[in-house]
Protein backbone atom coordinates (compact mmCIF):
# COMPACT_ATOMS: atom_id res chain seq x y z
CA UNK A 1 6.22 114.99 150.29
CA UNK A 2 3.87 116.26 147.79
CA UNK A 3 4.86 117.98 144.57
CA UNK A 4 3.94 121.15 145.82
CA UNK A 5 6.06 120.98 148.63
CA UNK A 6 9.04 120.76 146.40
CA UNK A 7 8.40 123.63 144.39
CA UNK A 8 11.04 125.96 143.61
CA UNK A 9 9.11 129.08 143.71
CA UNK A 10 6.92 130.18 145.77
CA UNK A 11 3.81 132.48 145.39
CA UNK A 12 5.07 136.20 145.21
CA UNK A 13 8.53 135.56 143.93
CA UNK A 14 9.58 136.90 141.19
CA UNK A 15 10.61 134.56 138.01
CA UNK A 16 11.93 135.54 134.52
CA UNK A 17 11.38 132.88 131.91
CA UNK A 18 14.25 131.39 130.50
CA UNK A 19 13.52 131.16 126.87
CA UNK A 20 11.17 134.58 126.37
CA UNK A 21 13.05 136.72 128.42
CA UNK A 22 10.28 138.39 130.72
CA UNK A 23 9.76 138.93 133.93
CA UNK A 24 6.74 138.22 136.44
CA UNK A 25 5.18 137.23 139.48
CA UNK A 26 3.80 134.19 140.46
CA UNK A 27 0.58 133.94 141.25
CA UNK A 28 -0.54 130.27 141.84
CA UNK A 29 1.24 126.58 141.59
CA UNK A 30 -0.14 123.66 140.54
CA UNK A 31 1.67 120.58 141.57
CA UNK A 32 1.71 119.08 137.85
CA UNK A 33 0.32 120.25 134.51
CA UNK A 34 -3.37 121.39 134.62
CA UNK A 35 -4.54 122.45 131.61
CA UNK A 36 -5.91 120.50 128.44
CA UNK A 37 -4.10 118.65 125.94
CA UNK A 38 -5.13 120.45 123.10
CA UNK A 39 -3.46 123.62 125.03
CA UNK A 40 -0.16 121.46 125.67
CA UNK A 41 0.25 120.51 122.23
CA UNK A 42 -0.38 123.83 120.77
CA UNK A 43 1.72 125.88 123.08
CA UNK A 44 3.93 123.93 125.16
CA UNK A 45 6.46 123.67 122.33
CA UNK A 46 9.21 122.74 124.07
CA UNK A 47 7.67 119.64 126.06
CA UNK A 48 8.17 120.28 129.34
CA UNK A 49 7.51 117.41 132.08
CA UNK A 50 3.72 117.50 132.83
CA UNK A 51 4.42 115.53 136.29
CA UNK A 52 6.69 118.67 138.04
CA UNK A 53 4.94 121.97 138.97
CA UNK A 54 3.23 124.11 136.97
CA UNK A 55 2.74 128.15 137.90
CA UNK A 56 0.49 131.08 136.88
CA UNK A 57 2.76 134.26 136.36
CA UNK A 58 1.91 137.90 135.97
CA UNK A 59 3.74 139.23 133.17
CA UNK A 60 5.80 142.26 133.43
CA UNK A 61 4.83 145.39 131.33
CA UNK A 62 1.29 143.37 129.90
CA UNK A 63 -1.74 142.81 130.84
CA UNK A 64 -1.95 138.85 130.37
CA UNK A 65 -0.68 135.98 132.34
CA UNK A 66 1.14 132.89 131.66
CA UNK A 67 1.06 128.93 132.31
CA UNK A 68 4.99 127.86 132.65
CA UNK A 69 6.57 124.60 133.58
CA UNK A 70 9.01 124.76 136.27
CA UNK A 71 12.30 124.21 134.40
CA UNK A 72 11.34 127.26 132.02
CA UNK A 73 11.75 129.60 135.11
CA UNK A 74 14.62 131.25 137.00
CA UNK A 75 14.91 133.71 140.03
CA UNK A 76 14.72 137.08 138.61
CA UNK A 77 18.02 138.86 139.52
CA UNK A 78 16.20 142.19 139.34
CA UNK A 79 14.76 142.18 142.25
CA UNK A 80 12.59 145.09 141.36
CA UNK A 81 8.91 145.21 141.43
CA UNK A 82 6.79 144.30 138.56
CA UNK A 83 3.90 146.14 136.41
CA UNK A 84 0.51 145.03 135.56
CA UNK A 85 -3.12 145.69 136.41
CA UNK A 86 -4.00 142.41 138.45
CA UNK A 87 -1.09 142.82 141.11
CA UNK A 88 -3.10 144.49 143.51
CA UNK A 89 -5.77 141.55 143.31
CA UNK A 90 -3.07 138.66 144.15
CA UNK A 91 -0.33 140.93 146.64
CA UNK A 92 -0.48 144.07 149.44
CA UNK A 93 3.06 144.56 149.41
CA UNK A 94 6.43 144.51 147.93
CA UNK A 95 8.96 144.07 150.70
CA UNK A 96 12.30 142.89 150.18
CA UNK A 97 12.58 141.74 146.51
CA UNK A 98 9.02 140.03 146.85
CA UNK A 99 5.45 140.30 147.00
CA UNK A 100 3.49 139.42 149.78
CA UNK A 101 -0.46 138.85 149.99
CA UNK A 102 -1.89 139.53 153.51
CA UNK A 103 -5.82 138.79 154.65
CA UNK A 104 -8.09 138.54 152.19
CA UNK A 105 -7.03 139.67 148.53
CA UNK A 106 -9.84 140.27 145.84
């Protein structure tokens, strides 16, 4: 079993992150940390394990996105869809508390 297979979000669910209180949507996983060292150092403050998955959110309300470590994340209780200007190049739909990306998304 890969770590991506034991991931505890999936693409389209919706997260909020435990320790800066937003909400988002995520967009991608990578199985372990991907980005540089320089990057961990400077903004991965609290140190979280570089070996468990990784995902790219949409943040609610902004126009960025985010790089958080799995045990920074929670299921958003909200269940309500998000804002921001790069949903409809990741998702069709929100159905049912999540988003789902059909065919071919640009």
């Amino acid at each position: 079993m890969t770590s991506i297979n034991r991931a505890k979000f999936a693409v389209g669910d919706l997260v909020h992150h435990r320790l800066f209180d937003y909400r988002g949507v995520v967009v991608d996983i990578d199985p372990g940390f991907q980005a540089s060292e320089e990057w961990y150092q400077a903004v991965a403050k609290s140190r979280p394990p570089r070996d468990q998955p990784w995902y790219h959110v949409l943040v609610h309300g902004a126009v960025h996105t985010t790089y958080v470590a799995e045990r920074n994340l929670e299921h958003d209780t909200l269940g309500e869809p998000i804002t921001h200007p790069l949903l409809a190049q990741f998702f069709s739909r929100f159905e049912n508390g999540h988003y789902v990306r059909e065919g071919r998304i640009n």
